[in-house]
N, C-alpha and C. Protein backbone atom coordinates (compact mmCIF):
# COMPACT_ATOMS: atom_id res chain seq x y z
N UNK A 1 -45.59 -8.10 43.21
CA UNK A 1 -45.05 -6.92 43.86
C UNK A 1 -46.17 -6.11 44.49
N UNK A 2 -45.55 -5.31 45.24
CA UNK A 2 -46.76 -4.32 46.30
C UNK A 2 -46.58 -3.22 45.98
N UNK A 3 -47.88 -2.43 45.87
CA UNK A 3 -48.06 -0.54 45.67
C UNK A 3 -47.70 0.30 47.17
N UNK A 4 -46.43 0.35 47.33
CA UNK A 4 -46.39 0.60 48.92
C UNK A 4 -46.89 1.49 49.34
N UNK A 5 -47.70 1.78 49.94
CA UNK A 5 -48.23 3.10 50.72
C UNK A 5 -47.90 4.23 50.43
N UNK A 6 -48.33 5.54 50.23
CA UNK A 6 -47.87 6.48 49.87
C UNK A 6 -47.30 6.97 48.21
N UNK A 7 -47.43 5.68 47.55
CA UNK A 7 -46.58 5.72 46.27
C UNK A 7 -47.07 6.71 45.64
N UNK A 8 -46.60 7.43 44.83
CA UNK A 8 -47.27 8.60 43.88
C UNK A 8 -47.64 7.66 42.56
N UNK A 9 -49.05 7.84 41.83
CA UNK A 9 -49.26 7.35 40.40
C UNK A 9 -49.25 8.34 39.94
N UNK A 10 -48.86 8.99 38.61
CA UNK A 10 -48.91 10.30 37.86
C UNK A 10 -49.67 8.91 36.44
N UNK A 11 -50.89 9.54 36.44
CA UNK A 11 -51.41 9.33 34.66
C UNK A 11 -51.20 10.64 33.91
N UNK A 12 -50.76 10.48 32.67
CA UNK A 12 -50.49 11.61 31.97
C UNK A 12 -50.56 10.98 30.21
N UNK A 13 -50.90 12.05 29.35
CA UNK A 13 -51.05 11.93 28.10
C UNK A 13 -50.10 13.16 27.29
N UNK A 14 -49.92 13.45 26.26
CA UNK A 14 -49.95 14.49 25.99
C UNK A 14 -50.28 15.58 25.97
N UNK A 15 -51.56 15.74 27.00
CA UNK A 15 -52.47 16.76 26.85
C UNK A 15 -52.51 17.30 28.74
N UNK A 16 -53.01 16.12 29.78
CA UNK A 16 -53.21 16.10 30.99
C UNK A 16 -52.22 15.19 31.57
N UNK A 17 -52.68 15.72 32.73
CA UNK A 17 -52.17 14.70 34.16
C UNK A 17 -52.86 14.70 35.27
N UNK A 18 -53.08 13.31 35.81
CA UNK A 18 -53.99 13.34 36.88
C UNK A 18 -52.96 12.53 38.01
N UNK A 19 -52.78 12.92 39.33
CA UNK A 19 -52.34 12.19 40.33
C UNK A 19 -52.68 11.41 41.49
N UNK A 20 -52.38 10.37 41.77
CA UNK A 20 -53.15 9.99 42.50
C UNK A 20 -51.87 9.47 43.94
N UNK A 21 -52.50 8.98 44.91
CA UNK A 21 -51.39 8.40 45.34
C UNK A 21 -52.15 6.92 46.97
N UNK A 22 -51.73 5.93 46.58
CA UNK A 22 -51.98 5.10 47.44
C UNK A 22 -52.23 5.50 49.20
N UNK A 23 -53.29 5.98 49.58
CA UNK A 23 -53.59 6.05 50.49
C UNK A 23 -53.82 4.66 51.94
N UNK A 24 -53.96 3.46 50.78
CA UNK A 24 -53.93 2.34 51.81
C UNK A 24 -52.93 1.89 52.11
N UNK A 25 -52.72 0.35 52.36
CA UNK A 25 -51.11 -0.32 52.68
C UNK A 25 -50.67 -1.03 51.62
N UNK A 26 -49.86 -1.41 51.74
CA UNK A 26 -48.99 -2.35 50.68
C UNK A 26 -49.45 -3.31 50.23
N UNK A 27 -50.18 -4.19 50.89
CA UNK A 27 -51.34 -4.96 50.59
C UNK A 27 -52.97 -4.77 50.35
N UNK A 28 -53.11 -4.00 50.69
CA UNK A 28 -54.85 -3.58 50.29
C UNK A 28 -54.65 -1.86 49.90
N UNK A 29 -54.01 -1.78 48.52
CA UNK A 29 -53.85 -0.35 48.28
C UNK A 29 -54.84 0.04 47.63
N UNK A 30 -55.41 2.07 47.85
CA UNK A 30 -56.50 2.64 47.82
C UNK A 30 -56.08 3.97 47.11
N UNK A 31 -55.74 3.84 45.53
CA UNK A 31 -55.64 5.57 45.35
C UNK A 31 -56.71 6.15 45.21
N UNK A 32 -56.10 7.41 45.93
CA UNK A 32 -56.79 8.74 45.74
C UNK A 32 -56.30 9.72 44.87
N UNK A 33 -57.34 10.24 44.58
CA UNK A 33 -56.88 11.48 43.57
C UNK A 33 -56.46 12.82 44.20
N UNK A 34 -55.58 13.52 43.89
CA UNK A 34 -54.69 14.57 44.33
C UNK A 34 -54.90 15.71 43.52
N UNK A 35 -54.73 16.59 43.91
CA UNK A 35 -54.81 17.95 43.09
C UNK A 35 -53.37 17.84 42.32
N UNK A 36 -54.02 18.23 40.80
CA UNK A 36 -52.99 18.26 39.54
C UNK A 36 -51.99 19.56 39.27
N UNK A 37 -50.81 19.78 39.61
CA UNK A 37 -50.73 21.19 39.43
C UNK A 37 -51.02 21.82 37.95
N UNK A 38 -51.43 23.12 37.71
CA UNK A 38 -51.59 23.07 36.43
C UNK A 38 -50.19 23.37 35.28
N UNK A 39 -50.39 22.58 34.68
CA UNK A 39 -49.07 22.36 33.58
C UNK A 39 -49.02 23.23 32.63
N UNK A 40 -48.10 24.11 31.88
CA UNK A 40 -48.38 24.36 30.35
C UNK A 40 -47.39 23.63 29.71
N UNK A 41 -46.91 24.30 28.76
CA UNK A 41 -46.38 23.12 27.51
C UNK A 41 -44.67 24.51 27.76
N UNK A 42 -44.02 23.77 28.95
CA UNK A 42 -42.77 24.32 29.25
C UNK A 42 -41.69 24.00 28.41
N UNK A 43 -42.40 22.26 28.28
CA UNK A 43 -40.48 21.95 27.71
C UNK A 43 -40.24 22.05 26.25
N UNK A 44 -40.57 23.29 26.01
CA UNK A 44 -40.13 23.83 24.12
C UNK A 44 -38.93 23.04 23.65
N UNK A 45 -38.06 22.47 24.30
CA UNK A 45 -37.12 21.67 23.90
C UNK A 45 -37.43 20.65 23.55
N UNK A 46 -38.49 19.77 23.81
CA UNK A 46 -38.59 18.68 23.39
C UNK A 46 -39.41 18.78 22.03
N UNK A 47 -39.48 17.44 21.35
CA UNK A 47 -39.76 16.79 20.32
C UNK A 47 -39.88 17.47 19.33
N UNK A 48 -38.16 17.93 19.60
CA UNK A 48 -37.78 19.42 17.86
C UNK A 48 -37.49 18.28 16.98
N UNK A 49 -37.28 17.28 16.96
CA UNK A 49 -36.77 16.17 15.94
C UNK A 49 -38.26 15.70 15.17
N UNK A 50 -39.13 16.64 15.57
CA UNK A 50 -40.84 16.57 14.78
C UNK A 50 -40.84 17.29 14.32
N UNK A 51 -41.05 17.50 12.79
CA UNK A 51 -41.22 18.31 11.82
C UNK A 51 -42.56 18.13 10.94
N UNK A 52 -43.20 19.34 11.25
CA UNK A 52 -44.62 19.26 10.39
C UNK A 52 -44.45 19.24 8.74
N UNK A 53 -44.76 18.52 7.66
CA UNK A 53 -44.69 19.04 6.58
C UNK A 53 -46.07 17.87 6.21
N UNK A 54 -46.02 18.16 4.60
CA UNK A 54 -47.44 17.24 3.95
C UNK A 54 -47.13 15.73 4.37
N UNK A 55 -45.62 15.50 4.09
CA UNK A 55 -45.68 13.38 4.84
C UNK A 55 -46.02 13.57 6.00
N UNK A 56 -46.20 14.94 6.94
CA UNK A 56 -45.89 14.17 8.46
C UNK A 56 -47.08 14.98 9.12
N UNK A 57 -48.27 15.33 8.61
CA UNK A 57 -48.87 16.91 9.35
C UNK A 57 -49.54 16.64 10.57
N UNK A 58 -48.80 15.94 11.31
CA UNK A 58 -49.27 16.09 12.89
C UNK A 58 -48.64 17.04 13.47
N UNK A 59 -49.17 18.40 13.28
CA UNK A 59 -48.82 19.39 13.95
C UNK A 59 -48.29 19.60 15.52
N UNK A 60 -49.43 19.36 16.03
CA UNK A 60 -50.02 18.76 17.53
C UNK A 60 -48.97 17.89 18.19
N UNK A 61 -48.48 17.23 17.32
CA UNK A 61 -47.03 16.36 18.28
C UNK A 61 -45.85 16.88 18.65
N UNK A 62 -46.34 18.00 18.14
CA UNK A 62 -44.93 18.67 19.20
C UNK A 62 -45.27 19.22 20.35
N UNK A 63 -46.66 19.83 20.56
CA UNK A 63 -47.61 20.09 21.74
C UNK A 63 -47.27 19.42 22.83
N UNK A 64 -47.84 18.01 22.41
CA UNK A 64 -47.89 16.81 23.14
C UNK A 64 -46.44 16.59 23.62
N UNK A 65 -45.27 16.27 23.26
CA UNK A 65 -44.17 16.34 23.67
C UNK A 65 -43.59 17.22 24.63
N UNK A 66 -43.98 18.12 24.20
CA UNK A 66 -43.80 19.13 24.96
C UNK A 66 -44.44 19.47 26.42
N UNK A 67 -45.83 18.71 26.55
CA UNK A 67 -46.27 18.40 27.44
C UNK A 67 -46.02 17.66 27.89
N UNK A 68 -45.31 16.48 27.60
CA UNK A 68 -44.91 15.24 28.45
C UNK A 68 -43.54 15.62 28.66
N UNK A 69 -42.60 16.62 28.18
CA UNK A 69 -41.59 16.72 29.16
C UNK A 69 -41.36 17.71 29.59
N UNK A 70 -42.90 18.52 30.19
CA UNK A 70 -43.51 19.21 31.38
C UNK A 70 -43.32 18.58 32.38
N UNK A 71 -44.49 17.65 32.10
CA UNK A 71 -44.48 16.35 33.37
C UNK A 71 -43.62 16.05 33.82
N UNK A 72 -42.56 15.27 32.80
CA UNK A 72 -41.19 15.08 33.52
C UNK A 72 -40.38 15.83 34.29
N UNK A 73 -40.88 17.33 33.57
CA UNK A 73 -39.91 18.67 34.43
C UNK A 73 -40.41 18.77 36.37
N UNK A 74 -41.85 18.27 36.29
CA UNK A 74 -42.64 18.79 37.34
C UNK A 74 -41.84 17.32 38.08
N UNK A 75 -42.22 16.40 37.71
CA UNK A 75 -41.75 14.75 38.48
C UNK A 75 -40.80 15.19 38.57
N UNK A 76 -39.35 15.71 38.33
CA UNK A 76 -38.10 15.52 38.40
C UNK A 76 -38.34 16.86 39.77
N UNK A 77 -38.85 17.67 40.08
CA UNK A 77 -38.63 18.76 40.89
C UNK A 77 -39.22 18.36 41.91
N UNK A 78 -40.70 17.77 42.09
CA UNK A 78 -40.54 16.77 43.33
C UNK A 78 -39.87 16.14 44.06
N UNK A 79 -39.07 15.08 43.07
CA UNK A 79 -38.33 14.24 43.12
C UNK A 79 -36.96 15.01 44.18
N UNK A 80 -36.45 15.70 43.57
CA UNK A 80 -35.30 16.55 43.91
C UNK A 80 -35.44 17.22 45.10
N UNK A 81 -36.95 17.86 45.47
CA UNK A 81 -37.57 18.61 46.73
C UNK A 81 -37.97 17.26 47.71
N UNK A 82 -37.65 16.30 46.87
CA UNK A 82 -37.75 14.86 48.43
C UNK A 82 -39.74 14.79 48.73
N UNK A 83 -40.41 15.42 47.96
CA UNK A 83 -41.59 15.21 47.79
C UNK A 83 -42.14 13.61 47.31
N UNK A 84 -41.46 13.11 46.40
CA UNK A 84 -41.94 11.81 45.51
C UNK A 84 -40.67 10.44 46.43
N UNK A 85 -41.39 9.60 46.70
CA UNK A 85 -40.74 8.50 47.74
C UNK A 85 -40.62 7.24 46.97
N UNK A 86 -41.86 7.18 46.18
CA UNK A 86 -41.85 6.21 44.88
C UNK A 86 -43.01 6.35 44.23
N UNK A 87 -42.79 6.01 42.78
CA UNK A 87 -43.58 6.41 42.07
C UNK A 87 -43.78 5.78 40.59
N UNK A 88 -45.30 5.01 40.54
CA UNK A 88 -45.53 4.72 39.44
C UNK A 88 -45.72 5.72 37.88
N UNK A 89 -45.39 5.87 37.00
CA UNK A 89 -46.00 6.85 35.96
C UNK A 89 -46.53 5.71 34.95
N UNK A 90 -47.97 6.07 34.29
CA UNK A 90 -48.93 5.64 33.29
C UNK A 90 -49.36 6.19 32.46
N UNK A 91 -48.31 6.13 30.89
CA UNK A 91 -48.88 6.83 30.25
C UNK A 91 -48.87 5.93 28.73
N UNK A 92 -49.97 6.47 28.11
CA UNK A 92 -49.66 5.62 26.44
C UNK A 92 -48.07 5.82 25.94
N UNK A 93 -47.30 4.82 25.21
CA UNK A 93 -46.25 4.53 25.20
C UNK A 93 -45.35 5.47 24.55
N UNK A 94 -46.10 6.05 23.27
CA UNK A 94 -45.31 7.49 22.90
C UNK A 94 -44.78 8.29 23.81
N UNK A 95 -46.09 9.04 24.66
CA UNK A 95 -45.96 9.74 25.58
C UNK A 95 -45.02 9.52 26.98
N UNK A 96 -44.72 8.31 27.00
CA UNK A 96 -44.54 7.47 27.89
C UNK A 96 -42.70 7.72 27.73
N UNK A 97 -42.58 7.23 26.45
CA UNK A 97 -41.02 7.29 25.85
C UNK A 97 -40.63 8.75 25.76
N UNK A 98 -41.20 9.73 25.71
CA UNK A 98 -41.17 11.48 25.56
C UNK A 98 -40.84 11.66 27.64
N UNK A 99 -41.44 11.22 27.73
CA UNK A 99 -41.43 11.46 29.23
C UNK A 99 -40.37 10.87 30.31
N UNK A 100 -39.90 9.65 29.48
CA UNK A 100 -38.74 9.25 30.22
C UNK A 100 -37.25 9.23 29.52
N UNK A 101 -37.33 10.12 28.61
CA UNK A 101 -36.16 10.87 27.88
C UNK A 101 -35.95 11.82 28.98
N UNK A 102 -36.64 12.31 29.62
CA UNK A 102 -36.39 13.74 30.88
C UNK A 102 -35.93 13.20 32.42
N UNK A 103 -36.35 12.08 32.55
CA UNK A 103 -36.25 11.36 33.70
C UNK A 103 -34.58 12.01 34.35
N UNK A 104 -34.61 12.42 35.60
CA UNK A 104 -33.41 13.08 36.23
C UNK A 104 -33.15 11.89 36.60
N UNK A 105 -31.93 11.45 36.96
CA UNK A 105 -31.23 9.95 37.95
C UNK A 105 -31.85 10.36 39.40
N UNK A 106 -32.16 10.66 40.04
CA UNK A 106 -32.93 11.15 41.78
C UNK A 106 -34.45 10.67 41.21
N UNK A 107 -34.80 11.37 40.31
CA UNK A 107 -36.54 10.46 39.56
C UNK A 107 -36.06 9.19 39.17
N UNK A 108 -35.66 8.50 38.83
CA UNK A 108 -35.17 7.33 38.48
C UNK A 108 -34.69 6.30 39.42
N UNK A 109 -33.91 6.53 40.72
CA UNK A 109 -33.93 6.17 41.77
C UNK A 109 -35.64 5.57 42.53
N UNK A 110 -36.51 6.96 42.31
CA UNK A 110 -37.79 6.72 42.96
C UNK A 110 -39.07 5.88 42.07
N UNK A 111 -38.12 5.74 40.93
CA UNK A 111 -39.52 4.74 40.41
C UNK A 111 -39.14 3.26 40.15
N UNK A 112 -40.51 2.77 40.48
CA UNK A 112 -40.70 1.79 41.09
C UNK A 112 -41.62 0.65 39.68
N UNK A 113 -42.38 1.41 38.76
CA UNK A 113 -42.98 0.86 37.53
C UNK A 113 -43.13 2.08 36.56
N UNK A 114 -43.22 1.49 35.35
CA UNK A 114 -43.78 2.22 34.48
C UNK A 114 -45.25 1.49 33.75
N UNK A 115 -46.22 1.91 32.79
CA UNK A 115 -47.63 1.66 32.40
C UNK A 115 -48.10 1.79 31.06
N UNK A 116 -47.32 1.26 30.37
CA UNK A 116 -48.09 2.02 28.92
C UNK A 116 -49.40 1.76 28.56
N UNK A 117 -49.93 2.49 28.75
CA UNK A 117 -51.52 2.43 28.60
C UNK A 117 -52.01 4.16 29.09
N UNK A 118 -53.26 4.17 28.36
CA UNK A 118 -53.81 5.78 28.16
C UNK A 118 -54.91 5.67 28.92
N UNK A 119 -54.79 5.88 30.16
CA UNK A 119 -55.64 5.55 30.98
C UNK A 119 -56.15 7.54 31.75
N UNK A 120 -55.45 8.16 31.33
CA UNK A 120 -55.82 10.11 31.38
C UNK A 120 -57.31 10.01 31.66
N UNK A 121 -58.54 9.10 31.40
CA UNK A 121 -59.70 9.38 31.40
C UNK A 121 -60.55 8.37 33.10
N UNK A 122 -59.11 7.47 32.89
CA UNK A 122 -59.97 6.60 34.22
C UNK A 122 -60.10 6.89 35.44
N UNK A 123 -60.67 6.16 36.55
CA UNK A 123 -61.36 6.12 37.39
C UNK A 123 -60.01 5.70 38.03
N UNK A 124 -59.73 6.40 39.54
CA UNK A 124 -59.03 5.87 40.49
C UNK A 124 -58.92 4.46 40.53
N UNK A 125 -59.76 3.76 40.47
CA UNK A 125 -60.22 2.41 40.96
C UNK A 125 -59.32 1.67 39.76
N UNK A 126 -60.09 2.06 37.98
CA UNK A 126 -59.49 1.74 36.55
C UNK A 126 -57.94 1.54 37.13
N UNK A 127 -57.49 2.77 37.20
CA UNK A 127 -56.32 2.88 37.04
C UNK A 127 -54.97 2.08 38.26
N UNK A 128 -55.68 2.24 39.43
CA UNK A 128 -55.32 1.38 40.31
C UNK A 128 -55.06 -0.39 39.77
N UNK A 129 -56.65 -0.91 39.39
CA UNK A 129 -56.65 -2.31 38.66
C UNK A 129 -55.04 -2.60 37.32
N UNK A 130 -55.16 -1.66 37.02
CA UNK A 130 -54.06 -1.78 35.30
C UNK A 130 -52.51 -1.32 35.93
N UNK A 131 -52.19 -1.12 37.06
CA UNK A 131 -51.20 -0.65 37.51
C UNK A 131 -50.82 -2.01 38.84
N UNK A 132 -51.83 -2.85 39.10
CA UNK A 132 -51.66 -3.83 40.09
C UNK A 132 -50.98 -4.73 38.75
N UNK A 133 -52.22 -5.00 37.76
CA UNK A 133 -52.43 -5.98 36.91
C UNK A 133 -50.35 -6.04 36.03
N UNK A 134 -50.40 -4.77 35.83
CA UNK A 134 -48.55 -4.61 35.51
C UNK A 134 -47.59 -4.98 36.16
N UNK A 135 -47.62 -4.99 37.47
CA UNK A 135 -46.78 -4.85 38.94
C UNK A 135 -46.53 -6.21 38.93
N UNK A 136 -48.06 -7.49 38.30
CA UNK A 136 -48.34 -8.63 38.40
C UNK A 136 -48.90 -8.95 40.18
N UNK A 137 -49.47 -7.92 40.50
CA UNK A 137 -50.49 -7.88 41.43
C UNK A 137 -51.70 -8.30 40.91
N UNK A 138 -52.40 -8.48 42.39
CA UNK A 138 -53.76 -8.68 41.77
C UNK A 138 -54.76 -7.39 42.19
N UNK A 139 -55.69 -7.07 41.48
CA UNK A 139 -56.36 -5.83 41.25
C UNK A 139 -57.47 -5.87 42.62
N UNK A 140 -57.30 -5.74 43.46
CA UNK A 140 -58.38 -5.90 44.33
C UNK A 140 -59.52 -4.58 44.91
């Protein structure tokens, strides 16, 4: 399969998001990195089914949830404003499953792959390679 031109990549973790979006063609694709809008931790609704106690004291995972269905809030308002045309999202698989619990049907229409892998720290180039390598492209 091909990264068609223009595609939006959103990497995201629980914590960040970085965007990028295919600046080359369908065949020799080139992301670039995009300005991130800045996120806070909007969607208080999510991951109330996490409860901190002594079995479970990952506090922080409700943070994180909450940040990933930010993301989703922000992707879905693109999506809806006809901003996002298609769009890969890459995120480690928790985060990944938190994030597409929010998915609107109009965001869902526009995507094209998903990435599980925690790639929040890589290199345009990284992340480009692991997003061909999924697609079953080759990473060029």
């Amino acid at each position: 399969m091909l990264l068609h031109h223009d595609t939006l990549v959103v990497v995201a973790d629980g914590r960040a998001m970085k965007i990028f979006r295919n600046a080359g063609s369908d065949i020799a694709p080139r992301l670039e990195a995009r300005d991130s809008p800045k996120l806070g931790h909007d969607g208080h609704g999510s991951g109330g089914r996490h409860h901190s106690s002594a079995a479970n004291p990952d506090a922080a995972q409700l943070d994180e949830d909450s940040f990933a269905a930010t993301v989703a809030g922000w992707l879905n308002a693109e999506a809806l404003a006809g901003r996002i045309v298609s769009l890969v999202v890459v995120a480690p698989p928790r985060a990944l499953g938190e994030i597409r619990r929010h998915y609107h049907p109009e965001l869902e229409k526009r995507l094209v792959a998903e990435v599980a892998r925690e790639l929040v720290e890589a290199s345009a180039v990284e992340v480009q390679a692991a997003v061909l390598a999924a697609r079953g492209g080759e990473a060029s």
